[in-house]
Protein backbone atom coordinates (compact mmCIF):
# COMPACT_ATOMS: atom_id res chain seq x y z
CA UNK A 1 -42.56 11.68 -2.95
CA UNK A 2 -44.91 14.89 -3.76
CA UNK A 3 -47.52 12.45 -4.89
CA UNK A 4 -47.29 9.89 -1.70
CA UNK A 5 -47.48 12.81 0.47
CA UNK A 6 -49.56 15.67 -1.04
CA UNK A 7 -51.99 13.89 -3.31
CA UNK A 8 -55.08 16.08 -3.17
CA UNK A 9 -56.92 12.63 -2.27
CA UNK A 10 -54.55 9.76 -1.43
CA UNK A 11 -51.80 11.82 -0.38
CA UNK A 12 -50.28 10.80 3.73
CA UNK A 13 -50.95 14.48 4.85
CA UNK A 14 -53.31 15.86 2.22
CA UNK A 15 -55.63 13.28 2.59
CA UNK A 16 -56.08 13.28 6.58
CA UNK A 17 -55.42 10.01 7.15
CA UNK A 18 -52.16 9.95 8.27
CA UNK A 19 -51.47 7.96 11.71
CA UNK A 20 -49.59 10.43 14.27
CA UNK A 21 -49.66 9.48 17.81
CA UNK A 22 -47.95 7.01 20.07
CA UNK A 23 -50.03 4.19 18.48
CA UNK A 24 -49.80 5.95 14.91
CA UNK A 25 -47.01 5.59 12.17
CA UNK A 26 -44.54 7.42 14.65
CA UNK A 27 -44.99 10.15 17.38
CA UNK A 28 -43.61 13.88 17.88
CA UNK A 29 -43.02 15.85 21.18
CA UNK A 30 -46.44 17.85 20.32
CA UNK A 31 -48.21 14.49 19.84
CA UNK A 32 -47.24 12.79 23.17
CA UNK A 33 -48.61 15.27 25.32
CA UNK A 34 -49.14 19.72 26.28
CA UNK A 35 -45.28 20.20 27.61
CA UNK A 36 -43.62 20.95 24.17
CA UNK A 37 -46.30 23.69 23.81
CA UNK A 38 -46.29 24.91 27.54
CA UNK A 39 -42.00 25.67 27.60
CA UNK A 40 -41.83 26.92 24.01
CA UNK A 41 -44.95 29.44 25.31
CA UNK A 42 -42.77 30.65 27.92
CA UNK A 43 -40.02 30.74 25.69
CA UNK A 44 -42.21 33.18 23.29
CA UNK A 45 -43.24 35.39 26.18
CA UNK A 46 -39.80 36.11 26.57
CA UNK A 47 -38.92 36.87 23.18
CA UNK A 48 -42.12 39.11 22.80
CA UNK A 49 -40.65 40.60 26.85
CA UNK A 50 -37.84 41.51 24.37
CA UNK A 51 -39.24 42.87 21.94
CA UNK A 52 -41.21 45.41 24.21
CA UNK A 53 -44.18 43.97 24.99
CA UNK A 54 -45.92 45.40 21.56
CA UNK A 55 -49.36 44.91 21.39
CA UNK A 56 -49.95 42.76 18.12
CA UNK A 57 -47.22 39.90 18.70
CA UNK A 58 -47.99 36.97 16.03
CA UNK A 59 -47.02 33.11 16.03
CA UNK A 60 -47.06 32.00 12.33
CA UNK A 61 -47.28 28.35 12.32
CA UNK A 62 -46.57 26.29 9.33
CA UNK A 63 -47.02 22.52 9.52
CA UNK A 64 -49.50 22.42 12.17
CA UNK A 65 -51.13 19.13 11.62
CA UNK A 66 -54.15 18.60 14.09
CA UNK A 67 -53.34 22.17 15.80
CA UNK A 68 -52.43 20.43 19.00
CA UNK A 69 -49.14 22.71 19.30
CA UNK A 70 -51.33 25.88 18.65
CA UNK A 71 -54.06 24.94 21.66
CA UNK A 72 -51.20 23.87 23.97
CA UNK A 73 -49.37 27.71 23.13
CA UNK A 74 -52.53 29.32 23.16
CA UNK A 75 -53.91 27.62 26.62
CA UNK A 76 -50.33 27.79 28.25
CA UNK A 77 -50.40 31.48 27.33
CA UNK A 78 -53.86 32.55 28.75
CA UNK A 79 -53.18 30.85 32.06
CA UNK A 80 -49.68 31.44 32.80
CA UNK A 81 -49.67 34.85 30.86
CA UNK A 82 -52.40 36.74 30.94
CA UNK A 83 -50.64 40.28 29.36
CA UNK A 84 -48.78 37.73 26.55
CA UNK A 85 -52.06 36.19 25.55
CA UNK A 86 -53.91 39.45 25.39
CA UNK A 87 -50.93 40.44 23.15
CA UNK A 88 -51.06 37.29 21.03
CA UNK A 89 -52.62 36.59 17.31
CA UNK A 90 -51.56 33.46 16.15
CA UNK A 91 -52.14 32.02 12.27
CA UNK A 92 -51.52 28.67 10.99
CA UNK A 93 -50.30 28.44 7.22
CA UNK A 94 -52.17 25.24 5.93
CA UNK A 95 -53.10 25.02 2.28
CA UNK A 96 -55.40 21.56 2.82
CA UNK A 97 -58.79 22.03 3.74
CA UNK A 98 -59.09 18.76 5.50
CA UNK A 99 -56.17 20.02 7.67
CA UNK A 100 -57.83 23.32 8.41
CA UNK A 101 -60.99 21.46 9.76
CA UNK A 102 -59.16 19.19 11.84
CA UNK A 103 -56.97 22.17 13.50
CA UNK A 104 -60.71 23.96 14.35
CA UNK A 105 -61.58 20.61 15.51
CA UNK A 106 -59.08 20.73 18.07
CA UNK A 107 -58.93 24.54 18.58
CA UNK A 108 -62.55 23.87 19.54
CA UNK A 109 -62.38 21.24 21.97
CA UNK A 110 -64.28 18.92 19.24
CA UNK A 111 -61.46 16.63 18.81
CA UNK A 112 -60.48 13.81 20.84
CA UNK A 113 -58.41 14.76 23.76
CA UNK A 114 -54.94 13.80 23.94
CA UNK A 115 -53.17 12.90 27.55
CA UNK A 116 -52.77 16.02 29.21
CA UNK A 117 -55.51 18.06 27.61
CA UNK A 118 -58.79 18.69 28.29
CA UNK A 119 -61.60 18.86 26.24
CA UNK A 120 -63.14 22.04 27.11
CA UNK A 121 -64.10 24.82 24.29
CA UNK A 122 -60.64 26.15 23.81
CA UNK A 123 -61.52 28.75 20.62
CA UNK A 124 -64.34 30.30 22.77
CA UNK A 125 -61.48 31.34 24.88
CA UNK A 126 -59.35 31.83 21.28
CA UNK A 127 -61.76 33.73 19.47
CA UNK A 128 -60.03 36.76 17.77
CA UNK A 129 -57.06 35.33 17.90
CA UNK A 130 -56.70 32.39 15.26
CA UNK A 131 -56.40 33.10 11.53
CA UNK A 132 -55.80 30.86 9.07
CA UNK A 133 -53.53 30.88 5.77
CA UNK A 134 -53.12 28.93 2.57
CA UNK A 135 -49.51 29.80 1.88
CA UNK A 136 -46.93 31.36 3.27
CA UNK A 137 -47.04 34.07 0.34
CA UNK A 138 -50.81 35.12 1.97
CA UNK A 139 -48.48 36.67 5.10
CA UNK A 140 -48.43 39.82 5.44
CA UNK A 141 -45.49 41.65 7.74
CA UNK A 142 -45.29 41.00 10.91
CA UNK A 143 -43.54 40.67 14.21
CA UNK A 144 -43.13 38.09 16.31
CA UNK A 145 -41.92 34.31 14.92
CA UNK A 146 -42.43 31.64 12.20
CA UNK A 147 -42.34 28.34 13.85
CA UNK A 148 -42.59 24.37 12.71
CA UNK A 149 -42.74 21.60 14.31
CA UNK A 150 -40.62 18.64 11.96
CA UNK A 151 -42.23 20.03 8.64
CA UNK A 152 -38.88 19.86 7.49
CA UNK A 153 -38.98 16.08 8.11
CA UNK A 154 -42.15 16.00 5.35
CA UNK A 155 -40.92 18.08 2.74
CA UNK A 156 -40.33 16.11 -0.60
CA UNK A 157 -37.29 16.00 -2.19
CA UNK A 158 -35.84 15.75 -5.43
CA UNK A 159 -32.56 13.13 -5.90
CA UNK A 160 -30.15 15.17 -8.44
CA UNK A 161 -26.95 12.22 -9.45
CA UNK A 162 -24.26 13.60 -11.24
């Protein structure tokens, strides 16, 4: 299963040519459209509300495919929350450079717009504010929250019988 999905150059994710999307191998709330992104924004401003509106609040987000999730946080936050978005950093754990090019792709408005987005130059607007990661052990500490979105679902497993 490590092989099939993490090959360095036939692997499903690793290689970039996996097919996610309503007309790909199967679809996710992220890759249907900007809504998943817009209510779990609001859901962070609150949390970073309750933390006391510190000034360096960071998203850490592991599994982020194409970065569609990180644009539709990151857009959502800027025009619906101007004081949150100033706040913000946000860094994506990805250890595949393929991956990595892809999410600037989108972060930059190079990559083919989805329903519901717009292909405007998002990272002008994100400058300062993305970093990127190659493992979670390259984090330093932080506060705020460590989301995914289904990278649970492409995890490989071992099968132990007894």
């Amino acid at each position: 299963m490590q092989q099939a999905l993490y090959h360095s150059e036939y692997g499903y994710y690793s290689s970039g040519r996996c097919a996610i999307g309503r007309r790909g191998d199967y679809f996710t709330n992220v890759s249907v459209g900007p809504v998943f992104g817009q209510l779990l924004a609001a859901q962070f401003a609150e949390i970073w509300e309750r933390l006391g509106k510190i000034d360096n609040f960071i998203i850490v987000e592991q599994g982020a495919h194409h970065g569609e999730f990180a644009r539709d946080v990151l857009e959502a936050a800027r025009k619906s929350r101007p004081d949150f978005f100033a706040a913000l950093r946000y860094q994506i754990i990805e250890p595949y450079p393929i991956l990595q090019e892809r999410q600037r792709q989108t972060l930059e408005g190079r990559a083919l717009s989805r329903p519901g987005t717009t292909r405007r130059s998002s990272l002008q607007s994100f400058r300062g504010k993305i970093e990127w990661r190659e493992s979670i052990d390259a984090l330093e500490l932080f506060t705020g929250l460590h989301f995914s979105n289904e990278l649970l679902d492409a995890m490989p497993v071992d099968l132990i019988v007894s």
